[in-house]
Protein backbone atom coordinates (compact mmCIF):
# COMPACT_ATOMS: atom_id res chain seq x y z
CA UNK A 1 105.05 -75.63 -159.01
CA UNK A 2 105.83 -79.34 -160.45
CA UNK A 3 109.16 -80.62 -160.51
CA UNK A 4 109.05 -80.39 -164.67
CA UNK A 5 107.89 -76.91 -163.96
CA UNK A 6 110.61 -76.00 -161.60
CA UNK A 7 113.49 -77.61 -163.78
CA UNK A 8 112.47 -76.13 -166.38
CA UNK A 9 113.38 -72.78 -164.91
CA UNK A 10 116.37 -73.17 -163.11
CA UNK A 11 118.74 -72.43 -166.44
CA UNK A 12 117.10 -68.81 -166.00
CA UNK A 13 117.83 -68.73 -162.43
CA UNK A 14 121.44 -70.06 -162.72
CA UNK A 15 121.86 -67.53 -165.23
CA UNK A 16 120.64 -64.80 -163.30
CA UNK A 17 122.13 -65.49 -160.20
CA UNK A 18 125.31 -65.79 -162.37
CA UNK A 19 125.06 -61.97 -163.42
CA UNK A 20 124.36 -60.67 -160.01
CA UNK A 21 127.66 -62.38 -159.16
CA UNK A 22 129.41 -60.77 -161.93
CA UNK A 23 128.70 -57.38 -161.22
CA UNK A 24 129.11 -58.05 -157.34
CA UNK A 25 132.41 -59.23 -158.05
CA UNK A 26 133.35 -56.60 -160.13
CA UNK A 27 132.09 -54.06 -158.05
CA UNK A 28 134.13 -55.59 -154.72
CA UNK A 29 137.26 -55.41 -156.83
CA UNK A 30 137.21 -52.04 -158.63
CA UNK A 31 136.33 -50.80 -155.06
CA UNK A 32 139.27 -48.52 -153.32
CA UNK A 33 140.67 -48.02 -156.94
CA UNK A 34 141.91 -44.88 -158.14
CA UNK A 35 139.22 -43.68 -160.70
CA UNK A 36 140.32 -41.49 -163.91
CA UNK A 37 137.14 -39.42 -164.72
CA UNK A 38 136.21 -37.99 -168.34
CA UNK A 39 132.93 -36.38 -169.51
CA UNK A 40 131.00 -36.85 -173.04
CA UNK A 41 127.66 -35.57 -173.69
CA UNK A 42 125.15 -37.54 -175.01
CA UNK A 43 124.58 -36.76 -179.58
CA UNK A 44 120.99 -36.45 -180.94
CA UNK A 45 122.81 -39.55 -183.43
CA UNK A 46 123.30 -41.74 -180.48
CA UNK A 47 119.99 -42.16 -178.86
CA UNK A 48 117.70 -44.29 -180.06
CA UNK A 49 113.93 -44.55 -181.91
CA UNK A 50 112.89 -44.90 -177.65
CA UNK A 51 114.76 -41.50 -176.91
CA UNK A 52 117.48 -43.17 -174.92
CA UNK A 53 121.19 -43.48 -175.62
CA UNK A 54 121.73 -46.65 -177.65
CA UNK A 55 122.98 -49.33 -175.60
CA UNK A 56 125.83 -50.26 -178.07
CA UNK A 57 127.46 -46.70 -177.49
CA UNK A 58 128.10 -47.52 -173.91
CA UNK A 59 130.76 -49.99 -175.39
CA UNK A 60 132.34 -46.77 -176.90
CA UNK A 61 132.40 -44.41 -173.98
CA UNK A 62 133.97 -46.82 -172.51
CA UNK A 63 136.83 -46.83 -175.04
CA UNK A 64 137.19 -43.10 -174.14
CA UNK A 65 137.17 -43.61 -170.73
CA UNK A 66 140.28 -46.63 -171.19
CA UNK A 67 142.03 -43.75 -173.78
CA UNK A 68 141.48 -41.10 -171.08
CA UNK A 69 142.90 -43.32 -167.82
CA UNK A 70 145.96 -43.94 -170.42
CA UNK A 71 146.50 -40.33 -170.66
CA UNK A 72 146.33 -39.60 -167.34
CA UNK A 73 149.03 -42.55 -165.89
CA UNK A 74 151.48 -40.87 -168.58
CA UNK A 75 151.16 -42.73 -171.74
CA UNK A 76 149.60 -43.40 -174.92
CA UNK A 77 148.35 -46.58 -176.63
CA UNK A 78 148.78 -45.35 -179.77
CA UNK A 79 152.66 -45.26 -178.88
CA UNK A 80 152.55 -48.90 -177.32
CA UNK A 81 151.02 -49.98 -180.94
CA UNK A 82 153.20 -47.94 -182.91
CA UNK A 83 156.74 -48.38 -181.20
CA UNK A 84 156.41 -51.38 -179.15
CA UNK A 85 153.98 -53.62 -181.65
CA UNK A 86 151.63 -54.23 -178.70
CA UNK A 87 148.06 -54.46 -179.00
CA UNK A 88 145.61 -54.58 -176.61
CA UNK A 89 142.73 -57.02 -178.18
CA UNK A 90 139.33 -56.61 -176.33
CA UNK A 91 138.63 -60.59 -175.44
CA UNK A 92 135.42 -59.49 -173.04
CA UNK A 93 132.97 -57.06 -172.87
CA UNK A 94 130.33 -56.59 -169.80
CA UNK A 95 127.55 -54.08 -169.05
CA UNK A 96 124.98 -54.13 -167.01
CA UNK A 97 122.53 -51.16 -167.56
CA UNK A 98 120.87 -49.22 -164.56
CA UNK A 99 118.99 -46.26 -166.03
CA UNK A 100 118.91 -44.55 -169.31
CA UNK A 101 121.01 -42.22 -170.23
CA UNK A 102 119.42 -39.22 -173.03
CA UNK A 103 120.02 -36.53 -175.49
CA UNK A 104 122.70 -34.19 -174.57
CA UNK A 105 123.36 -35.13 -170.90
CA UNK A 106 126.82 -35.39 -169.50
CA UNK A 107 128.10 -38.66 -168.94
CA UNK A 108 130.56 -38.95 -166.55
CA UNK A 109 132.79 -41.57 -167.18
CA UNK A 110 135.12 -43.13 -164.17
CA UNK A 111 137.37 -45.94 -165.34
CA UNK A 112 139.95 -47.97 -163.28
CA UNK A 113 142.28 -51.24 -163.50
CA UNK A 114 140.31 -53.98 -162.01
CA UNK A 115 143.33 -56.54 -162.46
CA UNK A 116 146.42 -56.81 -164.60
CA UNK A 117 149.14 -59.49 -164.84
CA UNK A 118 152.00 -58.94 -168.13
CA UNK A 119 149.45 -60.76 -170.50
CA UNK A 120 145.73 -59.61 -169.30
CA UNK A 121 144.44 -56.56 -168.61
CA UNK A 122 140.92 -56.18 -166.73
CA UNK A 123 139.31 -52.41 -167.21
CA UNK A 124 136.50 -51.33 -165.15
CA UNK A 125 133.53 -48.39 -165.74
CA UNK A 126 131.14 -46.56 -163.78
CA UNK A 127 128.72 -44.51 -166.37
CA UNK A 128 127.11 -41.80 -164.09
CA UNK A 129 124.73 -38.40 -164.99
CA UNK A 130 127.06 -35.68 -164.11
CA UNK A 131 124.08 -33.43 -162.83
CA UNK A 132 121.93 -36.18 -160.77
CA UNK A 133 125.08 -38.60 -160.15
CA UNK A 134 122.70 -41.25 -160.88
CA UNK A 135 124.21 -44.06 -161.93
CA UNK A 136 123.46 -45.22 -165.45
CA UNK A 137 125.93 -48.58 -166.17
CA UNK A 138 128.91 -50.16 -165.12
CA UNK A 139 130.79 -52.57 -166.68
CA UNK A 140 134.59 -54.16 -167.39
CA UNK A 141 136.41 -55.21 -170.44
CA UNK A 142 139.34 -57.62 -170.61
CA UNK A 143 142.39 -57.37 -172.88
CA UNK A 144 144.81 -59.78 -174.31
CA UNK A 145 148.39 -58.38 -175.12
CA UNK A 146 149.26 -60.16 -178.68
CA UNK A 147 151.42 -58.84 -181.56
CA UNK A 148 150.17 -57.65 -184.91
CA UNK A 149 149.63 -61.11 -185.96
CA UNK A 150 147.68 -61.84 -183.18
CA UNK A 151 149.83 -63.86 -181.25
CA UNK A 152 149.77 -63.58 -177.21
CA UNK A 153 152.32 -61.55 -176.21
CA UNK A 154 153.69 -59.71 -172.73
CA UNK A 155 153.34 -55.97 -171.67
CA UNK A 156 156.44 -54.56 -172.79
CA UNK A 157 158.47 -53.68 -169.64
CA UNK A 158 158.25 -50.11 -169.89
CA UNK A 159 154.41 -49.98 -169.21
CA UNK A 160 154.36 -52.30 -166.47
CA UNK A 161 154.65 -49.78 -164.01
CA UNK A 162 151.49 -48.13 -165.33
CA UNK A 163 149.56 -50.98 -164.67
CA UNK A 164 150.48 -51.71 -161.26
CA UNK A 165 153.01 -54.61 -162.13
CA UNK A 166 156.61 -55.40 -160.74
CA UNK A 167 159.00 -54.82 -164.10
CA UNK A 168 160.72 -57.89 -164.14
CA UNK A 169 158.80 -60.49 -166.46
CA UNK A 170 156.20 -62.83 -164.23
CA UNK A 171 155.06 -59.85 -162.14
CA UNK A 172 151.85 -59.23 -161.37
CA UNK A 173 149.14 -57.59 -159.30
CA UNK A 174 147.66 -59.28 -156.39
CA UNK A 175 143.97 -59.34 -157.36
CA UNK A 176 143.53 -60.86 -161.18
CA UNK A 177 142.77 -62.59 -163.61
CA UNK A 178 140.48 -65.56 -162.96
CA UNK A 179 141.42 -68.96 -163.94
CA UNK A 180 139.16 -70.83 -166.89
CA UNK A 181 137.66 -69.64 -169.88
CA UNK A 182 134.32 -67.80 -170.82
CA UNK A 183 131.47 -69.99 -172.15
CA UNK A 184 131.46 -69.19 -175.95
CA UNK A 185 135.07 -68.18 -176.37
CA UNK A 186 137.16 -65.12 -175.73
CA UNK A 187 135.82 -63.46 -178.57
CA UNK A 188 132.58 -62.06 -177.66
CA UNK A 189 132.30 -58.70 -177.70
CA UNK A 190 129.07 -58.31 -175.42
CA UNK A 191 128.70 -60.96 -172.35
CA UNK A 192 126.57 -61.32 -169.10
CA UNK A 193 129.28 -64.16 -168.18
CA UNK A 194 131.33 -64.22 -165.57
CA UNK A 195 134.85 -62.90 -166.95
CA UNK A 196 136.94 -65.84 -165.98
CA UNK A 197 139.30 -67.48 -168.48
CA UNK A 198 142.57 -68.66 -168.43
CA UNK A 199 145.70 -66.27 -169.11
CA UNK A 200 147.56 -67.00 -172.63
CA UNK A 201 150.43 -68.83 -172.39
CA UNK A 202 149.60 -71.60 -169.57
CA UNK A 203 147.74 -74.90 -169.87
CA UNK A 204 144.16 -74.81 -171.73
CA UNK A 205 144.60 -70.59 -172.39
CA UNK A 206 141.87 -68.96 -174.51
CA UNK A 207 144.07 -67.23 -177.51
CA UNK A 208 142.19 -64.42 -179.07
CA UNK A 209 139.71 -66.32 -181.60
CA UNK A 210 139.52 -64.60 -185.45
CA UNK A 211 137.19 -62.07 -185.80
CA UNK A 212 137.91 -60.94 -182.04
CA UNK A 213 139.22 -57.07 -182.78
CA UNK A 214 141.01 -54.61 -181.03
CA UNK A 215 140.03 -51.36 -179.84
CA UNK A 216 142.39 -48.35 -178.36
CA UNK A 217 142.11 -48.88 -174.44
């Protein structure tokens, strides 16, 4: 191959070797976690013209699996909104796909904390086939704490426990959020990026951009 030739693809290379260090990552660090597991079954409305689930919908089961691992630590994100004006505004999105999943099979859905300090929050999924266990995607989201204006904000004290942080205000867990910010902004919803960015609130921090949204976790 000529040296043009071989230039030429190194972008792709970079950028692949850059996902499998991703999901490596993210795999070493949800490891040894405490899992909270919740089941949906795959709608004839979510699969696509190929038969298959539509990859999208991924991105929603795991919004049930963040609403069911809230449940089951003892609280509900609907209250943080409500009472405490906290939102949790979804900043990253990753999946990485390993097999299809089709109509009307049960998705198993394990979801853990991969890191938390009192302004970040780092969520990761394991997808699986209940029946086979095979594994069909993982993945992680990370979410900002701001106010209804959008403005970063810290967990409220009273949930701090939940995620694995000390209550008084600059705790945090040992294993977190990374330090610079994602190529293209905080805003993307889907990303094969490595989830790094700064935490709001200290020198060059990624605020949530405008259109980012927020989704129950």
């Amino acid at each position: 191959m000529s040296t043009e030739n071989a230039d030429r693809c190194n972008p792709w290379l970079l950028f692949f070797l850059r996902s499998a260090y991703t999901f490596s990552l993210m795999t070493t660090e949800a490891a040894g976690q405490d899992y909270v597991e919740t089941v949906v079954r795959v709608r004839y409305a979510e699969t696509d013209q190929m038969g298959v689930a539509y990859y999208a919908n991924y991105f929603v089961w795991f919004e049930v699996g963040r609403s069911a691992w809230c449940h089951a630590r003892g609280f509900s994100y609907r209250e943080m909104e409500e009472k405490d004006g906290r939102m949790l505004v979804v900043a990253e999105a990753n999946c990485r796909y390993k097999e299809p999943a089709r109509y009307d099979d049960e998705i198993l859905i394990r979801t853990t904390i991969a890191g938390a300090s009192e302004k970040v929050i780092r969520f990761a999924y394991e997808l699986r086939n209940k029946r086979t266990d095979s594994l069909l995607a993982m993945g992680e989201t990370i979410h900002v704490i701001t106010n209804a204006q959008m403005q970063s904000e810290r967990l409220p004290k009273r949930f701090r426990a939940y995620f694995g942080l000390r209550p008084g205000r600059g705790g945090r867990e040992a294993a977190s959020v990374p330090a610079a910010c994602p190529a293209g902004g905080p805003a993307s919803r889907t990303s094969t990026a490595s989830p790094a960015w700064r935490e709001p609130g200290t020198a060059g921090a990624c605020a949530p951009a405008a259109g980012s949204f927020s989704a129950p976790p």
